[in-house]
N, C-alpha and C. Protein backbone atom coordinates (compact mmCIF):
# COMPACT_ATOMS: atom_id res chain seq x y z
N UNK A 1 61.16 97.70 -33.93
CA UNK A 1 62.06 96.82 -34.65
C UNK A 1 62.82 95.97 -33.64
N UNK A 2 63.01 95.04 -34.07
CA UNK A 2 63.50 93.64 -33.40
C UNK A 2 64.75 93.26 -33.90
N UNK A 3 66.06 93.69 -32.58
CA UNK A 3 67.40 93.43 -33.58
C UNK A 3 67.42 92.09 -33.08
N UNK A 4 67.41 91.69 -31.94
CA UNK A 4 67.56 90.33 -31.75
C UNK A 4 67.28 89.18 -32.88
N UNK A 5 66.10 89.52 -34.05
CA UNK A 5 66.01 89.07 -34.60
C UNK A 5 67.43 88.12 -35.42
N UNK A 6 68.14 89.27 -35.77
CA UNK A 6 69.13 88.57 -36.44
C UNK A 6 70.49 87.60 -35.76
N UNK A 7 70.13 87.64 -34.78
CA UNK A 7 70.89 86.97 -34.17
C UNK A 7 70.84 85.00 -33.61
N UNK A 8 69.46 85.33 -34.09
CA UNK A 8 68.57 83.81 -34.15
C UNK A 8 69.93 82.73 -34.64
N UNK A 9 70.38 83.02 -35.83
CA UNK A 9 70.99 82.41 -37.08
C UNK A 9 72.36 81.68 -36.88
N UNK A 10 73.09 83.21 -36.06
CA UNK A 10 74.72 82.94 -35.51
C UNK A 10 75.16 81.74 -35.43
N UNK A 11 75.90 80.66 -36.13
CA UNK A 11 75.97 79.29 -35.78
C UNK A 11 77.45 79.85 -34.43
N UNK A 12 76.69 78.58 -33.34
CA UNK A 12 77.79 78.99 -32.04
C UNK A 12 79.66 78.65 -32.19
N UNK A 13 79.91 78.24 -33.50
CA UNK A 13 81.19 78.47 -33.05
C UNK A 13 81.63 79.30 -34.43
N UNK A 14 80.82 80.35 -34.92
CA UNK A 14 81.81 81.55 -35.49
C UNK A 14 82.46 82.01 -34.46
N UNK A 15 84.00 82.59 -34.83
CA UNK A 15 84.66 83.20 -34.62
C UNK A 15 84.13 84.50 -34.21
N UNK A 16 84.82 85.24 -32.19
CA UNK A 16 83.81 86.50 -32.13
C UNK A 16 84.52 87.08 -31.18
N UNK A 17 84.48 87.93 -30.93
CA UNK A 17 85.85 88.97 -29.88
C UNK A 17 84.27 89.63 -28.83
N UNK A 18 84.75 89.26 -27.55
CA UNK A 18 83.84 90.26 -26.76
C UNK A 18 84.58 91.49 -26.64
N UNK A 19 84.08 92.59 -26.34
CA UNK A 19 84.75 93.58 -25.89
C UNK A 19 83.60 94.44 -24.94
N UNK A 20 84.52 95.52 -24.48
CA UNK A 20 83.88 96.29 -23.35
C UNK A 20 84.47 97.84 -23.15
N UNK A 21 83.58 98.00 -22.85
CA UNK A 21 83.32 100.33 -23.03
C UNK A 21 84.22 100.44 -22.00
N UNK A 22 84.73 99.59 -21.07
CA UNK A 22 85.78 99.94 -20.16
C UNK A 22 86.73 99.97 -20.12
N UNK A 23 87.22 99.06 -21.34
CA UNK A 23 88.67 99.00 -21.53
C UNK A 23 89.20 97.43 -21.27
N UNK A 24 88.83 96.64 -20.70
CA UNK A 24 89.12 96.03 -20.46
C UNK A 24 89.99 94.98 -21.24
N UNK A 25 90.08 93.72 -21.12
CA UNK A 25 91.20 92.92 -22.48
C UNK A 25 89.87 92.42 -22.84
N UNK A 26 89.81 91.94 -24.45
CA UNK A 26 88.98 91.59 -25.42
C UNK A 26 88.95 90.08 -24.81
N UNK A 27 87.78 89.36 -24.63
CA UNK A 27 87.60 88.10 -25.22
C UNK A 27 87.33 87.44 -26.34
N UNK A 28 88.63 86.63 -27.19
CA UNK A 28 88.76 86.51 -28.51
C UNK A 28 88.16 84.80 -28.06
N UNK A 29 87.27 84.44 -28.91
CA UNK A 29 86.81 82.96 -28.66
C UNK A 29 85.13 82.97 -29.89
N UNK A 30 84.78 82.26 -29.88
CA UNK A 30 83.55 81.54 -30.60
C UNK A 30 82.61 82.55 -29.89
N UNK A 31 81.08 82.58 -30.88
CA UNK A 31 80.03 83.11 -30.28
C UNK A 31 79.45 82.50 -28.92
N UNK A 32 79.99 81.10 -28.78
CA UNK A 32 79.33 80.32 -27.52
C UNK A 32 80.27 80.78 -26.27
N UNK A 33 81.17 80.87 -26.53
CA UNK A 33 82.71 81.85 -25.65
C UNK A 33 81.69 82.98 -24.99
N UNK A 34 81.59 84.00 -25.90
CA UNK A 34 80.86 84.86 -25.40
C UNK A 34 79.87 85.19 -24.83
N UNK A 35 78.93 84.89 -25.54
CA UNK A 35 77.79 84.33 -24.59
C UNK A 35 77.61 83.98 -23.18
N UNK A 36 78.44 82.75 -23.08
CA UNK A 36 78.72 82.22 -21.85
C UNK A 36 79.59 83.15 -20.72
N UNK A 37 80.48 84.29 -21.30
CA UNK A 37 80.99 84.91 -20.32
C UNK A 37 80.13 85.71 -20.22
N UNK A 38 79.01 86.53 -20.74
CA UNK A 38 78.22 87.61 -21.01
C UNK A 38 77.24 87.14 -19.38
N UNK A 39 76.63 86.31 -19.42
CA UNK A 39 75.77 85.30 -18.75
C UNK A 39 76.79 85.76 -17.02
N UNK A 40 77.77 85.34 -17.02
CA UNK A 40 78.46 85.70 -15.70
C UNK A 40 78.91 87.23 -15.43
N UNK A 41 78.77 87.57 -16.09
CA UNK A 41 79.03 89.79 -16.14
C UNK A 41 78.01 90.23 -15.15
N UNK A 42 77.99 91.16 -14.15
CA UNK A 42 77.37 91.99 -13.19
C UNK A 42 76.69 92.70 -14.32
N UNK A 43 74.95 93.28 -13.84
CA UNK A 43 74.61 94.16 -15.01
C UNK A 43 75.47 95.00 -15.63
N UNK A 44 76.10 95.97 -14.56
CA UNK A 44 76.95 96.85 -14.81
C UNK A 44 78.20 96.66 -16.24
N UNK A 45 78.74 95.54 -15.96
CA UNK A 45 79.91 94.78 -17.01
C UNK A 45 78.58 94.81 -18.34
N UNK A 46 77.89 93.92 -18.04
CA UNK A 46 76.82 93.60 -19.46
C UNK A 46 76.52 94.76 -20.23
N UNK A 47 75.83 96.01 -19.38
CA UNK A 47 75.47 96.90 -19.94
C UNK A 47 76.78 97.74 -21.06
N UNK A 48 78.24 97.67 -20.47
CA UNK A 48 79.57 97.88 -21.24
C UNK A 48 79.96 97.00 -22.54
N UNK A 49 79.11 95.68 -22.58
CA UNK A 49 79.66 94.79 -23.34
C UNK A 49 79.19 94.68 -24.79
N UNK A 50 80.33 94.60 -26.21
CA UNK A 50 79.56 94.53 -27.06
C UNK A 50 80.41 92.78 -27.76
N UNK A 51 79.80 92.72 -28.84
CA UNK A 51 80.17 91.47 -29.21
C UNK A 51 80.90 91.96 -31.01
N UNK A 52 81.91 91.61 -31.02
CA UNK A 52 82.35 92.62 -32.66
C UNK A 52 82.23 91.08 -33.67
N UNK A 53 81.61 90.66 -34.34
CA UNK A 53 82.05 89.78 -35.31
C UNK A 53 82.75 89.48 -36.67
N UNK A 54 82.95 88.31 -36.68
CA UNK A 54 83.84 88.05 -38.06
C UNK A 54 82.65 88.16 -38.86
N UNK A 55 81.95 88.07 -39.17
CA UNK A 55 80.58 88.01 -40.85
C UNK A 55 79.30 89.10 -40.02
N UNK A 56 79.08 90.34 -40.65
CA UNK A 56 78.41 90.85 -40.44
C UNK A 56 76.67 90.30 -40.56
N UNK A 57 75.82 91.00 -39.70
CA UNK A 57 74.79 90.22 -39.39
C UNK A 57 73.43 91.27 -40.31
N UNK A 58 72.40 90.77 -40.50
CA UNK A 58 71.33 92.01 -41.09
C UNK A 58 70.67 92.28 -40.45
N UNK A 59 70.33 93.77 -40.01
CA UNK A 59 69.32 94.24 -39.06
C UNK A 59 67.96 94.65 -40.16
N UNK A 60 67.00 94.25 -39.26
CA UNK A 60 65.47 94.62 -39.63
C UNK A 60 65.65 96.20 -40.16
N UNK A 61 65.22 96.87 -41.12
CA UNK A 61 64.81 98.06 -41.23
C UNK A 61 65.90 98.94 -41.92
N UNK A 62 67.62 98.35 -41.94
CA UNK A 62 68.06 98.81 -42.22
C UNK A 62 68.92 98.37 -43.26
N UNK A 63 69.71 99.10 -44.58
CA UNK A 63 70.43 98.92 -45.45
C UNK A 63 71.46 98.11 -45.44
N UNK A 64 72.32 98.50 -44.36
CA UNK A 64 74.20 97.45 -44.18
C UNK A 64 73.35 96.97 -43.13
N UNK A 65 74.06 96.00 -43.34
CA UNK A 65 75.07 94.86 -42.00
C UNK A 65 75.70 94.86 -40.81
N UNK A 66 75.33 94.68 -39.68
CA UNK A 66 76.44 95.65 -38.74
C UNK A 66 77.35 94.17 -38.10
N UNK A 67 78.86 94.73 -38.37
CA UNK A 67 79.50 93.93 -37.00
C UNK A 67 79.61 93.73 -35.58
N UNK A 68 78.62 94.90 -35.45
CA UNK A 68 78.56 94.29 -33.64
C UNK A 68 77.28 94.27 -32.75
N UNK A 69 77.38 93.24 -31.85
CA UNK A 69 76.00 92.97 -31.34
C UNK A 69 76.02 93.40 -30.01
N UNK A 70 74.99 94.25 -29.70
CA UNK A 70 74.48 95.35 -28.39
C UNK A 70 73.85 94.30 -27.68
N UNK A 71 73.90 94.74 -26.16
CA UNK A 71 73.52 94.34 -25.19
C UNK A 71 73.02 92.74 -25.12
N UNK A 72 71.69 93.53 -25.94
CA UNK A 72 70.30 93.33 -25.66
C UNK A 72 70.49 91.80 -26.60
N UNK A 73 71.15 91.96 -27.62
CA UNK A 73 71.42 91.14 -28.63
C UNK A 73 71.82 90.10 -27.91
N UNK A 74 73.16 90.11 -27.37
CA UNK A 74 74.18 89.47 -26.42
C UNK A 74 73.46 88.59 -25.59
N UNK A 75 72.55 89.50 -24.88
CA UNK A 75 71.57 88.86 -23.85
C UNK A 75 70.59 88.00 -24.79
N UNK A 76 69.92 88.04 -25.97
CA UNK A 76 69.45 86.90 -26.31
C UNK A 76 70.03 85.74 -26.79
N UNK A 77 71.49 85.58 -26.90
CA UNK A 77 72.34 84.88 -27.40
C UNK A 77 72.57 83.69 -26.46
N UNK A 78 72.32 84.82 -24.63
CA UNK A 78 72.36 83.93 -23.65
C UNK A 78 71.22 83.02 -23.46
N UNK A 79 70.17 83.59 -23.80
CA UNK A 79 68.75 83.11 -23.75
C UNK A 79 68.49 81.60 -24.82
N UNK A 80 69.11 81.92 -26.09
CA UNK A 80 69.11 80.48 -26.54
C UNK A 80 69.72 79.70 -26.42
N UNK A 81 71.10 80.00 -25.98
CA UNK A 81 72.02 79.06 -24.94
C UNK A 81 71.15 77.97 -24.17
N UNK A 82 70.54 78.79 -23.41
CA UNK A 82 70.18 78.11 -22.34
C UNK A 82 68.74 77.50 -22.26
N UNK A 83 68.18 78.02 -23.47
CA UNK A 83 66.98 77.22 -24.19
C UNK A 83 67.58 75.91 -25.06
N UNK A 84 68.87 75.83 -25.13
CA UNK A 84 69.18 74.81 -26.35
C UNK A 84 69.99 73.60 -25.22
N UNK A 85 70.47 74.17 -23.95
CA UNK A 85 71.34 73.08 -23.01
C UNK A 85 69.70 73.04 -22.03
């Protein structure tokens, strides 16, 4: 299953809080906000980082909606970034 999938859709300036397994302070800004800081994170930071959103997204395979986007997700977010500039 392919979560990235749902992430295709995200228009870049919903409203989106980064956060991180470390504690660190939240980045409150747009999905393009995030992204773009995600892109400058050491693996280490990336691998900590999740993305919490305002409008829940649909994953392949499963029933609900989830508000937050893993890694891997994150990292394709960067990927069409930089397929779209």
């Amino acid at each position: 299953m392919d979560k990235t999938k749902g992430v295709a859709a995200l228009p870049w300036d919903q409203p989106a809080t980064m956060i991180d397994l470390d504690g660190k302070p939240p980045l409150i800004g747009t999905i393009r906000d995030c992204a773009t800081h995600f892109a400058l994170y050491k693996p280490h930071a990336q691998a900590q980082a999740r993305v919490l959103l305002t409008q829940p997204v649909h994953r392949e395979g499963r029933a609900t909606r989830t508000w937050l986007l893993e890694p891997e997700e994150i990292a394709a977010l960067v990927a069409r970034l930089r397929a779209e500039t």
